[in-house]
Protein backbone atom coordinates (compact mmCIF):
# COMPACT_ATOMS: atom_id res chain seq x y z
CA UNK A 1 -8.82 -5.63 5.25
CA UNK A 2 -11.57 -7.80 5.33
CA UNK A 3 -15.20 -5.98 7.77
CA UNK A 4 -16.38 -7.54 11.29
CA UNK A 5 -18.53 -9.74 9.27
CA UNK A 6 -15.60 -12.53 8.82
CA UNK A 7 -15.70 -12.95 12.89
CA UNK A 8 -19.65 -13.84 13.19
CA UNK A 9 -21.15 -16.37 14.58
CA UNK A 10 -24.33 -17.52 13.11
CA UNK A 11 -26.09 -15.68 15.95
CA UNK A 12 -24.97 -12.87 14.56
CA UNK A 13 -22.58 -12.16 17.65
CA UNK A 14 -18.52 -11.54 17.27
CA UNK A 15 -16.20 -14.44 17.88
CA UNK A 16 -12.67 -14.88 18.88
CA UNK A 17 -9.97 -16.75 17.26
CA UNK A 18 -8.27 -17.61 20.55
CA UNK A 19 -10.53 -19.67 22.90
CA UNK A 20 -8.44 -17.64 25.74
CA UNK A 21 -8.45 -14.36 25.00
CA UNK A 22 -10.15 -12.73 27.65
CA UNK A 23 -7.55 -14.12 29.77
CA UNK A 24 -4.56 -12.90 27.43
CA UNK A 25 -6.40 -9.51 27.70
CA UNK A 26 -6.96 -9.75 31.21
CA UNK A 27 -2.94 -10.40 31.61
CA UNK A 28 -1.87 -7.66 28.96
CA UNK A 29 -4.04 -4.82 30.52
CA UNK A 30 -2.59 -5.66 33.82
CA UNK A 31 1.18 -5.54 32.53
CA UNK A 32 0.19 -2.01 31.32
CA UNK A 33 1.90 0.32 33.52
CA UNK A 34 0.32 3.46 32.46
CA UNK A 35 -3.26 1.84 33.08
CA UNK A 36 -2.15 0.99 36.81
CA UNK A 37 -0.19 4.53 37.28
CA UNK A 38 -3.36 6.40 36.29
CA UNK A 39 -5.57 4.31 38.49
CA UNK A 40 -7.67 2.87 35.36
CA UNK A 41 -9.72 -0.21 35.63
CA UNK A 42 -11.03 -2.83 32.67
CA UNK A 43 -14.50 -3.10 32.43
CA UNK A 44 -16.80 -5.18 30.34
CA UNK A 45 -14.60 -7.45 27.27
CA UNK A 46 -16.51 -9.09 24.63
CA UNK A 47 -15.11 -10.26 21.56
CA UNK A 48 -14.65 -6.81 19.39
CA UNK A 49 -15.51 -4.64 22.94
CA UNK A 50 -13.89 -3.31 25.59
CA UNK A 51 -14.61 -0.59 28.59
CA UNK A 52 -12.04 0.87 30.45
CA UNK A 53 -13.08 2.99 33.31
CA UNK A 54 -11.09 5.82 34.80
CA UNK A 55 -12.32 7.59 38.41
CA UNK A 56 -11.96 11.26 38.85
CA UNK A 57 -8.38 12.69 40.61
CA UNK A 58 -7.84 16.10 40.57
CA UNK A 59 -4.03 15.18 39.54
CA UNK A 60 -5.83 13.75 36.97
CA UNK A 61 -6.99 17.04 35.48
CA UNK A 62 -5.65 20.30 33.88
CA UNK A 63 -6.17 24.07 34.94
CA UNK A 64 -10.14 24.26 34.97
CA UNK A 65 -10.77 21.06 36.53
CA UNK A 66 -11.61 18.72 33.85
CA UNK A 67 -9.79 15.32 33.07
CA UNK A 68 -7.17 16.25 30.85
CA UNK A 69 -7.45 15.96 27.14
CA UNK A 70 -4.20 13.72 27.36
CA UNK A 71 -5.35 11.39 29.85
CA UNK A 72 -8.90 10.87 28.39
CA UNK A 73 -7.05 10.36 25.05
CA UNK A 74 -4.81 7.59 27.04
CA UNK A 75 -8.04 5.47 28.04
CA UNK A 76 -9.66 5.59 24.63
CA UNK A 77 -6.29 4.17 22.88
CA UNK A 78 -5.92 1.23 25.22
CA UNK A 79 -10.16 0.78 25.00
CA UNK A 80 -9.73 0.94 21.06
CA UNK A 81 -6.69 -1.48 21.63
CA UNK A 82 -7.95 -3.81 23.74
CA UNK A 83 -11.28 -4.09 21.38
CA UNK A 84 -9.06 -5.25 18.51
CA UNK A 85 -7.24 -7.45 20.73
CA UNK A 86 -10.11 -9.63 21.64
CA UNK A 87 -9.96 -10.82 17.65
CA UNK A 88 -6.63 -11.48 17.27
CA UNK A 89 -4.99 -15.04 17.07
CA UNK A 90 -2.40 -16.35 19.76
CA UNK A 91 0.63 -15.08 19.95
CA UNK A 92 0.08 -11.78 19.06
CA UNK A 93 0.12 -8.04 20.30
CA UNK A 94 -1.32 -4.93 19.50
CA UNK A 95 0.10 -1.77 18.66
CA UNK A 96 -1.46 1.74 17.64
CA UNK A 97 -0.86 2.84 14.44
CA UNK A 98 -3.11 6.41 14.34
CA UNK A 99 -5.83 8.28 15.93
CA UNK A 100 -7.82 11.11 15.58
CA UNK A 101 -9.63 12.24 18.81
CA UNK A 102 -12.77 14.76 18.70
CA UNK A 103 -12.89 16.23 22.18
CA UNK A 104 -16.01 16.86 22.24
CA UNK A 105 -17.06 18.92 25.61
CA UNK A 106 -15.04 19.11 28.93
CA UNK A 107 -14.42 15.89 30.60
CA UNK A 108 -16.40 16.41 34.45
CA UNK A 109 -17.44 13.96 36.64
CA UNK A 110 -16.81 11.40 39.00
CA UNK A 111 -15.66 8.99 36.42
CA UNK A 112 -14.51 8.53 32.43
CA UNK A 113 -16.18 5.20 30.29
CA UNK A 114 -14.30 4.92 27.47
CA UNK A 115 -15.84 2.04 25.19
CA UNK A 116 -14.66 0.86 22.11
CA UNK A 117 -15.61 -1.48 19.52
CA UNK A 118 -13.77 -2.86 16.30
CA UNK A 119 -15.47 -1.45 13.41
CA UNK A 120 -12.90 -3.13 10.88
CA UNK A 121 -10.79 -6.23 11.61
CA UNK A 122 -8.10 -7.17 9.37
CA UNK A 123 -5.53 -9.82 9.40
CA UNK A 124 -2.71 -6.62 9.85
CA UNK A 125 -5.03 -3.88 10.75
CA UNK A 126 -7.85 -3.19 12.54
CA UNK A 127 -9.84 -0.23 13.02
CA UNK A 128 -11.98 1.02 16.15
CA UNK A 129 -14.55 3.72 17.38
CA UNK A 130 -13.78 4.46 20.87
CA UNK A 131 -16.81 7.01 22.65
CA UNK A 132 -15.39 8.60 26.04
CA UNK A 133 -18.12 9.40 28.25
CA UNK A 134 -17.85 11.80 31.29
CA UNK A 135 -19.91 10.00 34.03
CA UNK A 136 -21.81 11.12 37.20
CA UNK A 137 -24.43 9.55 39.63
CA UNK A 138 -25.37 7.24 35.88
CA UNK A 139 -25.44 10.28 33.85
CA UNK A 140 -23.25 9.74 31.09
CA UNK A 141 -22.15 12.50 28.52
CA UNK A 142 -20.14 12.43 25.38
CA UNK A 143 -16.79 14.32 26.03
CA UNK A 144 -14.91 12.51 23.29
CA UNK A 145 -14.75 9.87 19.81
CA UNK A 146 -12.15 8.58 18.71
CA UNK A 147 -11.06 7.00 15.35
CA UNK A 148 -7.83 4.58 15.76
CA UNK A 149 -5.90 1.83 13.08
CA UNK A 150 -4.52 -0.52 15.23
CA UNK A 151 -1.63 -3.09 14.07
CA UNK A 152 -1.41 -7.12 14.75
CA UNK A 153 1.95 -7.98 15.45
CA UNK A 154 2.41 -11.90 15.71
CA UNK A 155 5.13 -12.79 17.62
């Protein structure tokens, strides 16, 4: 596994192997089901970033109220995924090897952020941070991290 270093520009910013893959992640986040079920929407993509943003629904949510820990957990992987997907070559597609998710206080408010960034990027694996934030009139709080390994499969 080679570090983030190996996609850098001499600006210092992360590159992309595939001059169109904000539209290939555009596409893929579309064909996710789940991501349309649960009423998700991408955010910001950059090469090695990606937000995925989640407004409240009470069906949403478990017995107190808050977003449930599975659903908050949903919109990390793809953010985690989607990060790592923004480096990898054509033809290819992204699959979740592992996480480990720290909830980290309840998940209130009008909205979940879930941002993630490659930390590692690898030829075969990748891995991400992915920071969940419970959001309300532009107050965001830190309800969850996650750690994920994330798999290119070339096609």
């Amino acid at each position: 596994m080679t570090d983030v270093s190996e996609h850098l520009t001499a600006t210092g910013k992360l590159r992309a192997v595939d001059p169109d893959w904000q539209a290939r992640v555009q596409n893929s986040f579309t064909q996710q089901s789940v991501m349309s079920l649960l009423g998700a929407r991408l955010g910001t993509i950059k090469p090695g970033y990606c937000e995925i943003a989640l407004p409240f629904r009470q069906d949403l949510c478990q017995q107190d109220g808050f977003f449930h820990a599975g659903i908050t957990s949903t919109i990390a992987d793809s953010a985690g995924g989607y990060a790592a997907y923004t480096l990898m070559p054509v033809n290819s597609r992204v699959l979740t090897v592992e996480f480990k998710i720290n909830l980290i206080a309840p998940a209130r408010g009008a909205q979940l952020l879930a941002q993630g960034t490659v930390r590692k990027a690898g030829r075969t694996l990748t891995i991400t941070l992915v920071d969940v934030y419970a959001v309300t009139d532009g107050q965001k709080n830190l309800c969850a991290s996650m750690t994920q390994t994330l798999i290119c499969l070339l096609d």
